[in-house]
C-alpha atoms as a PDB file:
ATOM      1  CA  UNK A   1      -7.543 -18.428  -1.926  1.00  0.00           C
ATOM      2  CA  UNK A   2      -6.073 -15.461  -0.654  1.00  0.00           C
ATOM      3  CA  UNK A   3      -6.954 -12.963   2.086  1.00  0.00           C
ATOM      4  CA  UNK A   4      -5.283  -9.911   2.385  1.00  0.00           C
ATOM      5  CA  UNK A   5      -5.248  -7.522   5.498  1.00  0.00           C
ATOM      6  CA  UNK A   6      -4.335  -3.787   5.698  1.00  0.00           C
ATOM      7  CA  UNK A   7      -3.445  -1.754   8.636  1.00  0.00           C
ATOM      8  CA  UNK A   8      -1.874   1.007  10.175  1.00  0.00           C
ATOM      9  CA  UNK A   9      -4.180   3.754   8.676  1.00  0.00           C
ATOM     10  CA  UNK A  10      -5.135   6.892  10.838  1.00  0.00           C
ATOM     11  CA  UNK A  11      -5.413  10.317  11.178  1.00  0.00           C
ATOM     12  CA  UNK A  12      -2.291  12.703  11.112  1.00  0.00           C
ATOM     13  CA  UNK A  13      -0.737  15.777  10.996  1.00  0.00           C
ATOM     14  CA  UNK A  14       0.681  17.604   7.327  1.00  0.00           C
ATOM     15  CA  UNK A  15       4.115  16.886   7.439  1.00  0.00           C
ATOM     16  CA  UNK A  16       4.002  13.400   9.848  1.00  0.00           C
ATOM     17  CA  UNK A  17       4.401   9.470   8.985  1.00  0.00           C
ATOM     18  CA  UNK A  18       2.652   6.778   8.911  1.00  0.00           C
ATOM     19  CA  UNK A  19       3.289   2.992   8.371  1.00  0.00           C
ATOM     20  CA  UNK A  20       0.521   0.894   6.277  1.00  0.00           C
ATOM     21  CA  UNK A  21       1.243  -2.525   6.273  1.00  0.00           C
ATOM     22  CA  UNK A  22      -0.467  -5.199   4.185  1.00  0.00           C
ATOM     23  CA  UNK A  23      -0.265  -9.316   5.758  1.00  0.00           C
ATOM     24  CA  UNK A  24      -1.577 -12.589   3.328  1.00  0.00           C
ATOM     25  CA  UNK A  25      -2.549 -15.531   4.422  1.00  0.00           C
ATOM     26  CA  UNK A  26      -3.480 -18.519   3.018  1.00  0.00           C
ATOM     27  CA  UNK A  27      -2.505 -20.546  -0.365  1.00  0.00           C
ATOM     28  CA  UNK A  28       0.604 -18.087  -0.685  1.00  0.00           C
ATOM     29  CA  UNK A  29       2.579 -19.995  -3.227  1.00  0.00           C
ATOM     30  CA  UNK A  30       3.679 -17.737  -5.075  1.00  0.00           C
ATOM     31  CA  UNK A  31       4.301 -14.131  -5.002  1.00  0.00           C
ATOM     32  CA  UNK A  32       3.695 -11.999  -8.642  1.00  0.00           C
ATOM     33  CA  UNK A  33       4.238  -8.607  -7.211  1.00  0.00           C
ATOM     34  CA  UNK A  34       2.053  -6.319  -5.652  1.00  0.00           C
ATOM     35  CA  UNK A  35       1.921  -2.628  -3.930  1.00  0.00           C
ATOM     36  CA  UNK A  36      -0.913   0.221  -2.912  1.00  0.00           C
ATOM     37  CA  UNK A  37      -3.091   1.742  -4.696  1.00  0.00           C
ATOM     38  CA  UNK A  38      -6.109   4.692  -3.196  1.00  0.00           C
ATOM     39  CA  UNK A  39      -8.617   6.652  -3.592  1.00  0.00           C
ATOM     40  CA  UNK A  40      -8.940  10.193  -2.846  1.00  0.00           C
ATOM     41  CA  UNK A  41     -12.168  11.853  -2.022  1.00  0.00           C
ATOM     42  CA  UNK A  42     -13.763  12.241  -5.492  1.00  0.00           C
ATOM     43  CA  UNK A  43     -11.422  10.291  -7.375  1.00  0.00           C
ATOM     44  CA  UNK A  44     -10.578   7.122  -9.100  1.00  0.00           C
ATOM     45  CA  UNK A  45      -8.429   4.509  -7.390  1.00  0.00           C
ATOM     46  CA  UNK A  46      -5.124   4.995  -8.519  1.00  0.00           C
ATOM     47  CA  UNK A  47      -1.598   3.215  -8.434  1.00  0.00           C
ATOM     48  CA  UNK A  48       0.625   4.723  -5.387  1.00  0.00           C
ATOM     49  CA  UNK A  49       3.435   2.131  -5.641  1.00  0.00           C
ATOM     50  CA  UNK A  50       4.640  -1.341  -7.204  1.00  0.00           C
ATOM     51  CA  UNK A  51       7.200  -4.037  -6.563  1.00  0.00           C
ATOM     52  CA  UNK A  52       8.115  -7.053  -8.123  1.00  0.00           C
ATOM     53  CA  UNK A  53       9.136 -10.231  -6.703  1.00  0.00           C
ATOM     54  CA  UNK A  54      12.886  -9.045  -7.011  1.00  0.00           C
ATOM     55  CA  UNK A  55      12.124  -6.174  -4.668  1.00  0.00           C
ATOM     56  CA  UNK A  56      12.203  -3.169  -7.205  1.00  0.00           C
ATOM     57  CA  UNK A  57       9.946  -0.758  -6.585  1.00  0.00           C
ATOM     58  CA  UNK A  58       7.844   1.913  -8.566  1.00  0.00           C
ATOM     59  CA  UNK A  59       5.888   4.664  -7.426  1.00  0.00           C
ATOM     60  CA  UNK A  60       3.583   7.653  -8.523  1.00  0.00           C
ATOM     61  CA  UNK A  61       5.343  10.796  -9.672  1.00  0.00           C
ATOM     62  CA  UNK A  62       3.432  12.087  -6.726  1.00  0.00           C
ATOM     63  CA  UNK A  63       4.319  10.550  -4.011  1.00  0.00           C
ATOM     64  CA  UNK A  64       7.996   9.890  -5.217  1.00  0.00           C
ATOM     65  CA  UNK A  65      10.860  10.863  -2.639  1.00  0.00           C
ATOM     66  CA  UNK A  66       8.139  10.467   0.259  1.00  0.00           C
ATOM     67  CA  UNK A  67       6.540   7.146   0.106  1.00  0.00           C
ATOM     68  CA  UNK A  68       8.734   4.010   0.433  1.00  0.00           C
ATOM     69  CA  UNK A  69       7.694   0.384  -0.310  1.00  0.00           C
ATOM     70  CA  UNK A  70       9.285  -2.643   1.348  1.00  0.00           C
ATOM     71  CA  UNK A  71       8.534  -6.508   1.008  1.00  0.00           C
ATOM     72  CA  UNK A  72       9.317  -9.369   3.842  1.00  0.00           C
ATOM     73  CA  UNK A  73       8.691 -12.627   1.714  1.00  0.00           C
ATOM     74  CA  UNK A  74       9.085 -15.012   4.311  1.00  0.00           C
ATOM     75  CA  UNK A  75       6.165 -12.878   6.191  1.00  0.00           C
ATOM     76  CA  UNK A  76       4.443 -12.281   3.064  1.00  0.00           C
ATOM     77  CA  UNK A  77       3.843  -9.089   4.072  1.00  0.00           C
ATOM     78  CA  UNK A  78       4.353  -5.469   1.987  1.00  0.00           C
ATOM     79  CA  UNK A  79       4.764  -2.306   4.049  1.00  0.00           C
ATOM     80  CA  UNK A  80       4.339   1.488   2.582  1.00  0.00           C
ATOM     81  CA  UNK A  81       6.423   4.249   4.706  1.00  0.00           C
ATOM     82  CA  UNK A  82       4.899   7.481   4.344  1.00  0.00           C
ATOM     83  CA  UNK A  83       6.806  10.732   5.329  1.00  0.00           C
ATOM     84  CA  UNK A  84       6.170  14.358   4.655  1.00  0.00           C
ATOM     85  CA  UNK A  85       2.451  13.871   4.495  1.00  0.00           C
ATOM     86  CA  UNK A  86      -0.029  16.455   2.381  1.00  0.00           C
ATOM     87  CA  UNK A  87      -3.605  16.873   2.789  1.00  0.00           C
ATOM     88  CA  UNK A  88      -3.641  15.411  -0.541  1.00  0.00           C
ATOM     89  CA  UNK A  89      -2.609  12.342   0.307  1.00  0.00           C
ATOM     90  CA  UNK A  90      -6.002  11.534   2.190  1.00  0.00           C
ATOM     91  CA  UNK A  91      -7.810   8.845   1.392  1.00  0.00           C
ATOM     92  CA  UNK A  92      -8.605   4.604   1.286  1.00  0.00           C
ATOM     93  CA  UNK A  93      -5.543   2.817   0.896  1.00  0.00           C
ATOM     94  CA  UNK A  94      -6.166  -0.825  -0.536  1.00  0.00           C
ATOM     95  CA  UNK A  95      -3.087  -3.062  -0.894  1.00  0.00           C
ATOM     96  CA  UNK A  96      -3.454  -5.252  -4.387  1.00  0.00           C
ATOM     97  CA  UNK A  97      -1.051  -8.311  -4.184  1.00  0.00           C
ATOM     98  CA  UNK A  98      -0.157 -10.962  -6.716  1.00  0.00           C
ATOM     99  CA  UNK A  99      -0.443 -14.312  -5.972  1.00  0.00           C
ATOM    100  CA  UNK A 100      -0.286 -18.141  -7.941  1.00  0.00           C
ATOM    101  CA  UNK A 101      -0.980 -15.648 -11.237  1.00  0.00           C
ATOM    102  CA  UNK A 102      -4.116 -13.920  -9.530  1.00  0.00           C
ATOM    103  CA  UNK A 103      -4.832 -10.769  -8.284  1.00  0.00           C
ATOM    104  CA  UNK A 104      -6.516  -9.853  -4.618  1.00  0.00           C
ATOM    105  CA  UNK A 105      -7.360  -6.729  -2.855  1.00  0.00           C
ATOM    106  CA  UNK A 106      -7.280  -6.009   0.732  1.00  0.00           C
ATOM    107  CA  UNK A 107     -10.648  -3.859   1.759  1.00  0.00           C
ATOM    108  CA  UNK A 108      -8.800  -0.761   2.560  1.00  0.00           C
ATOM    109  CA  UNK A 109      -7.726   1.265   5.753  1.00  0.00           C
ATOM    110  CA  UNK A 110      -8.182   5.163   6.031  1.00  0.00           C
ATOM    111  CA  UNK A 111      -5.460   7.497   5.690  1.00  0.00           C
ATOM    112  CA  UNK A 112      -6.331  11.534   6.424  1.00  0.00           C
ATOM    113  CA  UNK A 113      -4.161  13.940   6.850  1.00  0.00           C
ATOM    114  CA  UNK A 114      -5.378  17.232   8.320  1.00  0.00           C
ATOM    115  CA  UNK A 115      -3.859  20.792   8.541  1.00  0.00           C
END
């Protein structure tokens, strides 16, 4: 099995950063890929960003330009650098990682961004 744990979520200004980082632990053989997904207030959970076990990256037309993903593989840990935050990027942040061909979610960490 696989645990995964999220943090760094809090509450910020329009226009600041914020860090989310996502740490596994246990039978961590093998890394598929993995990245963030959220949900906004009144929405479905969507994809925010992707990368693969080569270290490329995708991310939401939305957030593209602002949001950076990064992977340390010997720490198995993925972290997503937000700048030049909106009010519409509040919301739960889960991280969804990849592992021995099976997929686990992290229980999510809060994200709002006020004006």
């Amino acid at each position: 099995q696989v645990q995964l744990a999220e943090s760094g979520g809090a509450l910020v200004q329009v226009g600041g950063s914020l860090r989310l980082s996502c740490e596994a632990s246990g039978s961590t053989f093998r890394f598929n890929g993995g990245g963030w997904f959220r949900q906004r207030p009144g929405e479905e959970r969507e994809a925010v960003a992707f990368i693969t076990p080569g270290g490329d990256s995708t991310y939401a037309d939305s957030v593209k330009g602002r949001f950076t993903l990064s992977r340390d593989n010997a720490k198995n840990r993925q972290s997503l650098q937000m700048t030049s935050l909106k009010v519409e990027d509040t919301g739960v942040y889960y991280c969804n990682t990849f592992y021995n061909g099976t997929g686990y979610w992290g229980q999510g960490t809060q994200v709002t961004v006020s004006s």
